[in-house]
Protein backbone atom coordinates (compact mmCIF):
# COMPACT_ATOMS: atom_id res chain seq x y z
CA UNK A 1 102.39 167.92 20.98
CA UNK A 2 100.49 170.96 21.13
CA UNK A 3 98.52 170.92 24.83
CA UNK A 4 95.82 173.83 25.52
CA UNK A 5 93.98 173.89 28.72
CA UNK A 6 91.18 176.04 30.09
CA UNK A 7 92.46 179.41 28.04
CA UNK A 8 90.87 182.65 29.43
CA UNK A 9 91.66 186.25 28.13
CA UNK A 10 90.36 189.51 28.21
CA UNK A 11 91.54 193.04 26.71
CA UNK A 12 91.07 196.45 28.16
CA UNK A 13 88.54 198.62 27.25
CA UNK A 14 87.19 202.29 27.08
CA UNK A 15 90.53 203.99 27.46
CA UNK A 16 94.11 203.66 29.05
CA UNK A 17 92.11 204.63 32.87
CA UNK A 18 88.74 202.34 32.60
CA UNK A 19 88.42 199.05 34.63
CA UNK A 20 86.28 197.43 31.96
CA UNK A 21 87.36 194.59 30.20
CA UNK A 22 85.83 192.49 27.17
CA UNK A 23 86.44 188.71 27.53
CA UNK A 24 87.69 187.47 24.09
CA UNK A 25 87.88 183.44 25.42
CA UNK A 26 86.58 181.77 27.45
CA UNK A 27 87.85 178.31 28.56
CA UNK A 28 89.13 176.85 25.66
CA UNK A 29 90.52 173.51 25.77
CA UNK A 30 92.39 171.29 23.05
CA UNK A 31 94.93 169.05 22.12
CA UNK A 32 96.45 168.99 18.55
CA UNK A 33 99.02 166.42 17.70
CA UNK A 34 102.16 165.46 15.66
CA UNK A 35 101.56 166.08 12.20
CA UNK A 36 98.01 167.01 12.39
CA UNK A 37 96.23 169.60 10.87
CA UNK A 38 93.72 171.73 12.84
CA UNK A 39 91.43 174.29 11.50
CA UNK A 40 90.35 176.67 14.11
CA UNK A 41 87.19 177.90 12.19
CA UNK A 42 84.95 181.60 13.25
CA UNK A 43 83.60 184.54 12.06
CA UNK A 44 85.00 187.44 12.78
CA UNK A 45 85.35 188.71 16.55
CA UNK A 46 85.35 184.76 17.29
CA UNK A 47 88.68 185.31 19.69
CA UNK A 48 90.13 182.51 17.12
CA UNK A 49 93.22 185.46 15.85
CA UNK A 50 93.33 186.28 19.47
CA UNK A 51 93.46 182.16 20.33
CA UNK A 52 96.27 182.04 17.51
CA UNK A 53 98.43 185.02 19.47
CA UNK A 54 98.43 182.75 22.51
CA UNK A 55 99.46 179.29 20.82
CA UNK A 56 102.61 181.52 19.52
CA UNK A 57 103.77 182.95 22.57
CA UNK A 58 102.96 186.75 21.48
CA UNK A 59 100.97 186.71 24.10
CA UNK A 60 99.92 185.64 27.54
CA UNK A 61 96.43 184.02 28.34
CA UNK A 62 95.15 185.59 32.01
CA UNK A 63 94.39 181.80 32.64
CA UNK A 64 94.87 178.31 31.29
CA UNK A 65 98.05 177.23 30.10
CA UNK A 66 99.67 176.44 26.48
CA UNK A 67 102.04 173.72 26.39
CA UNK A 68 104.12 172.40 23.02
CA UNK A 69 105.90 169.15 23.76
CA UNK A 70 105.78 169.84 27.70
CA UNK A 71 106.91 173.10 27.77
CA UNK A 72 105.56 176.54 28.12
CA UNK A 73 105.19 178.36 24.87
CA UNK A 74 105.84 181.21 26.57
CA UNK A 75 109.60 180.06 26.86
CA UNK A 76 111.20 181.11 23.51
CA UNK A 77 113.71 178.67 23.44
CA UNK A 78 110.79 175.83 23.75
CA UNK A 79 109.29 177.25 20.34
CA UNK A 80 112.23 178.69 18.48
CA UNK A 81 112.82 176.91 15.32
CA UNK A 82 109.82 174.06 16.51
CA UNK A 83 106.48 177.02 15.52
CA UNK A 84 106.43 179.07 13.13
CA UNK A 85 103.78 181.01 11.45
CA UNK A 86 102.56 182.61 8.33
CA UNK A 87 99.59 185.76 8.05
CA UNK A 88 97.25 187.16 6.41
CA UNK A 89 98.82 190.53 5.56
CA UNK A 90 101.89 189.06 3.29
CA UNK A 91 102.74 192.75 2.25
CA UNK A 92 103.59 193.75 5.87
CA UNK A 93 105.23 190.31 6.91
CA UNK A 94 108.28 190.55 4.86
CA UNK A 95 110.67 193.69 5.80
CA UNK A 96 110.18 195.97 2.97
CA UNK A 97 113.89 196.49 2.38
CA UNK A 98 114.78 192.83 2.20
CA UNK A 99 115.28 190.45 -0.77
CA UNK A 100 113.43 187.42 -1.10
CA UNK A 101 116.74 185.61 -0.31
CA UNK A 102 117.35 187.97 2.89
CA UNK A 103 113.71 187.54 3.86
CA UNK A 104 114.46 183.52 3.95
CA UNK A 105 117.45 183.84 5.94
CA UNK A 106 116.69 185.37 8.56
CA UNK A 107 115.19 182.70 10.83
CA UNK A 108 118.52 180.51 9.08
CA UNK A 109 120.80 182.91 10.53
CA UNK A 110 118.96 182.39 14.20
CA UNK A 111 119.72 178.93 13.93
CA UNK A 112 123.30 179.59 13.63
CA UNK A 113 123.40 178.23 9.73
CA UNK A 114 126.01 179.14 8.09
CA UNK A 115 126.32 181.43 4.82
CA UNK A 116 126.47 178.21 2.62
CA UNK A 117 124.38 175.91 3.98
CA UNK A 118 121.64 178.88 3.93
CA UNK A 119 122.56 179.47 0.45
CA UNK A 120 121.92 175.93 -0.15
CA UNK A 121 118.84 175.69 1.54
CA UNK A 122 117.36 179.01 0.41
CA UNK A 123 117.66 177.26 -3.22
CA UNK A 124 115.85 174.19 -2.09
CA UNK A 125 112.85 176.18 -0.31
CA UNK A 126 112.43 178.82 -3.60
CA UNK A 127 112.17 174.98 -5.59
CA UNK A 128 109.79 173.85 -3.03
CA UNK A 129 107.24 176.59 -2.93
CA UNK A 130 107.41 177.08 -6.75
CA UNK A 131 109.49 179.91 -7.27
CA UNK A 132 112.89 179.90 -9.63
CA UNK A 133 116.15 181.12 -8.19
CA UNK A 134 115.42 184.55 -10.17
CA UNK A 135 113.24 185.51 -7.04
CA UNK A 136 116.26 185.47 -4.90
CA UNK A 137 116.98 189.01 -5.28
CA UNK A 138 113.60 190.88 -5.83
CA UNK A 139 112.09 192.85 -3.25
CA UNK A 140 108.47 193.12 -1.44
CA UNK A 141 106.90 195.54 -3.72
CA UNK A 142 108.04 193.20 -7.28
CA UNK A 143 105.53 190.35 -6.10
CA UNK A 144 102.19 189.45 -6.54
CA UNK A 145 100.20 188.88 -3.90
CA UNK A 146 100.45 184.72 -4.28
CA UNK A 147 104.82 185.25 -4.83
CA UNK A 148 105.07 187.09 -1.58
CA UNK A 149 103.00 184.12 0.45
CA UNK A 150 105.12 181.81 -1.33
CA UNK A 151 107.86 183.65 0.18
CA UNK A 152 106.66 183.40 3.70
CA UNK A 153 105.41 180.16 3.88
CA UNK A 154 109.32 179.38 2.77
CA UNK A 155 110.45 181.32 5.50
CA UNK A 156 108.39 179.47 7.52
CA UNK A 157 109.06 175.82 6.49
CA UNK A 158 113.03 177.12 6.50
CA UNK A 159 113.53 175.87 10.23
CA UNK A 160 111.66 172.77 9.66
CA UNK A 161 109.59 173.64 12.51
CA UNK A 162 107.18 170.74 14.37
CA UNK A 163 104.26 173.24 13.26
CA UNK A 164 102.91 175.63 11.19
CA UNK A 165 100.51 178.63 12.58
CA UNK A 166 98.65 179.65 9.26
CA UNK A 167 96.29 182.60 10.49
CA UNK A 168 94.00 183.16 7.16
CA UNK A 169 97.04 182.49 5.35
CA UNK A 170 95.12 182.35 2.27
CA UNK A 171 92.12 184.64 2.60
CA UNK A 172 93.66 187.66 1.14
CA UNK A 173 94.63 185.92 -2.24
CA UNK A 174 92.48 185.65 -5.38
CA UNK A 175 90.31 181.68 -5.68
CA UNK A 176 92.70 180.44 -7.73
CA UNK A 177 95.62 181.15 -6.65
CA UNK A 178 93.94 180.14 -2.93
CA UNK A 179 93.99 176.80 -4.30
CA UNK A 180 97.55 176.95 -5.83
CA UNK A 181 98.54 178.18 -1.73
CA UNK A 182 96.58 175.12 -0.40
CA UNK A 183 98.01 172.75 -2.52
CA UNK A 184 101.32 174.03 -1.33
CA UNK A 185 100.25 173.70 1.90
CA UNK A 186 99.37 169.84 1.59
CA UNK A 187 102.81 169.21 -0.68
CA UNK A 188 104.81 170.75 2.33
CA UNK A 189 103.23 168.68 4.92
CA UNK A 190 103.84 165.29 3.56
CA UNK A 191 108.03 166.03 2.37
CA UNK A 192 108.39 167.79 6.30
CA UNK A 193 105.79 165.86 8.16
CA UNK A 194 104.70 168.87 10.02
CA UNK A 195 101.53 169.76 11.31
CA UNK A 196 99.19 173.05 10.81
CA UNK A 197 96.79 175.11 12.87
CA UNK A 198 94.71 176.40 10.65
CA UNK A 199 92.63 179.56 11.41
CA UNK A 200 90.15 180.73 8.82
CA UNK A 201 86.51 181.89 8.69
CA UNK A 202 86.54 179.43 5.49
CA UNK A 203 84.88 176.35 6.24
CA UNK A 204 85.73 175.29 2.59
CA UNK A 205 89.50 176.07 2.78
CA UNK A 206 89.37 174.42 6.26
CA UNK A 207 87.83 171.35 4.87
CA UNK A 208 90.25 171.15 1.62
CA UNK A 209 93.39 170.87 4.10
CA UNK A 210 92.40 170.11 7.73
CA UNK A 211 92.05 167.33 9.43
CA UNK A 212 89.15 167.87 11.61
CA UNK A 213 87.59 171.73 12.82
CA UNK A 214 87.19 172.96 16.26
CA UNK A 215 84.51 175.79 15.51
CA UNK A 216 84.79 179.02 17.91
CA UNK A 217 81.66 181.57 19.01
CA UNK A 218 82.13 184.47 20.79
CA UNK A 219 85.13 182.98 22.57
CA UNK A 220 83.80 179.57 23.07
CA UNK A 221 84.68 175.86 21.45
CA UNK A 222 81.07 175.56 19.41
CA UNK A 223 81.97 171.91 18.31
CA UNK A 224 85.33 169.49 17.29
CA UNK A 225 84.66 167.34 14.71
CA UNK A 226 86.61 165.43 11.98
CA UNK A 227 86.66 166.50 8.07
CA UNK A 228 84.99 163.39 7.50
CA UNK A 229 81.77 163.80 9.69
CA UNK A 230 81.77 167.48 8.67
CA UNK A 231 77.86 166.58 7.59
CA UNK A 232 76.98 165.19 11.10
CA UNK A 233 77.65 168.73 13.10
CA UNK A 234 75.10 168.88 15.70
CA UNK A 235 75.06 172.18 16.81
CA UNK A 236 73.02 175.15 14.86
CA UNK A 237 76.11 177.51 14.45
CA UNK A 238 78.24 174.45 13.11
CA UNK A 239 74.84 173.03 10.41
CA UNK A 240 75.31 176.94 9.34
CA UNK A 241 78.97 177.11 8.71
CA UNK A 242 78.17 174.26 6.65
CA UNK A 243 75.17 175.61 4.66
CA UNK A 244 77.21 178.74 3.67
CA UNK A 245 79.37 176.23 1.53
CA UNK A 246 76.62 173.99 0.56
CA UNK A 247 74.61 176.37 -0.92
């Protein structure tokens, strides 16, 4: 479904006038299929954010290609509706001077959904996530940080998209409401059948929700391995990842 070969890219720096450039990836290659979920696991400065802006379209790699069910991603109508994508900062991902119901709507309306069947919908999504129709009409600044993820990972799911881009979706929340968000996460997968890429510096999130982890350094695939043989990494970044949630 989701087809990544031989990714490159590299961001300007020292100024608008210098010629030097930082390489943030190098050659990465993947393949992530229907209904699967991927966690792209690295510390910080690992390229995986910059990996994630790629795999959306937001922005071009200077080599390699991205391709979601044959097509470039960087074709909009090849992704609209099919990826979608919730963030880390929840606070500035919902317009401030929407409602929850507005919020919602808004990838509904560029669909071409009418007023009642987004209505509909919009009531269906608030159940799903575990919010009560109340929510419809409160703004940004009235949630908690766990009610406005809720609210975008609705927005998200609202297209029924093929898959979900979840860039430390739940880093930013408290540990028990992480595991509220994760068990969301899981619930929404089986009723929709869509897939996740997963990008975290948590191992232990990753391993909670994924599938298998493809673990990046310094812009570089480290090791892809299944949740299931998590124990059996072989390389001495992967063994400790793994000790920081052993210990």
């Amino acid at each position: 479904m989701l087809s990544v070969h031989r990714v490159e890219k590299s961001y300007r720096t020292g100024g608008m006038f210098s010629g030097r450039r930082k390489k943030v990836l190098h050659g990465i290659s993947f393949e992530c299929e229907q209904g699967e979920c991927l966690g792209i696991i690295g510390e910080s400065g690992s390229g995986k954010s910059t990996l994630g802006r790629l795999l959306l379209g937001i922005e071009k790699p200077d080599r390699g290609s991205v391709y979601f069910e044959g097509k470039t991603v960087a074709d909009r109508k090849a992704r609209l509706g099919k990826i979608s994508a919730v963030f880390q900062d929840y606070t500035s991902s919902i317009n401030p001077f929407f409602s929850v119901e507005q919020a919602i709507a808004e990838p509904l309306k560029l669909q071409g959904m009418n007023r009642l069947e987004a209505q509909s919908k919009i009531d269906l999504l608030l159940y799903q996530v575990g919010l009560d129709p109340s929510f419809r009409n409160k703004h940004p600044h009235e949630l908690s940080g766990g009610e406005a993820q809720r609210v975008c990972i609705a927005r998200a799911v609202s297209t029924e998209p093929k898959f979900i881009l979840l860039d430390e979706a739940v880093s930013s929340l408290d540990g028990s409401v992480q595991l509220q968000v994760l068990e969301l996460l899981k619930s929404l997968r089986e009723i929709y059948g869509m897939g996740y890429i997963f990008i975290t510096h948590d191992l232990q999130a990753a391993a909670y929700i994924c599938d298998r982890v493809m673990m990046i350094r310094d812009g570089r695939v480290e090791e892809t391995v299944q949740i299931g043989q998590l124990k059996d990494v072989q390389s001495p970044y992967a063994q400790k990842l793994l000790q920081m949630i052993i210990a």
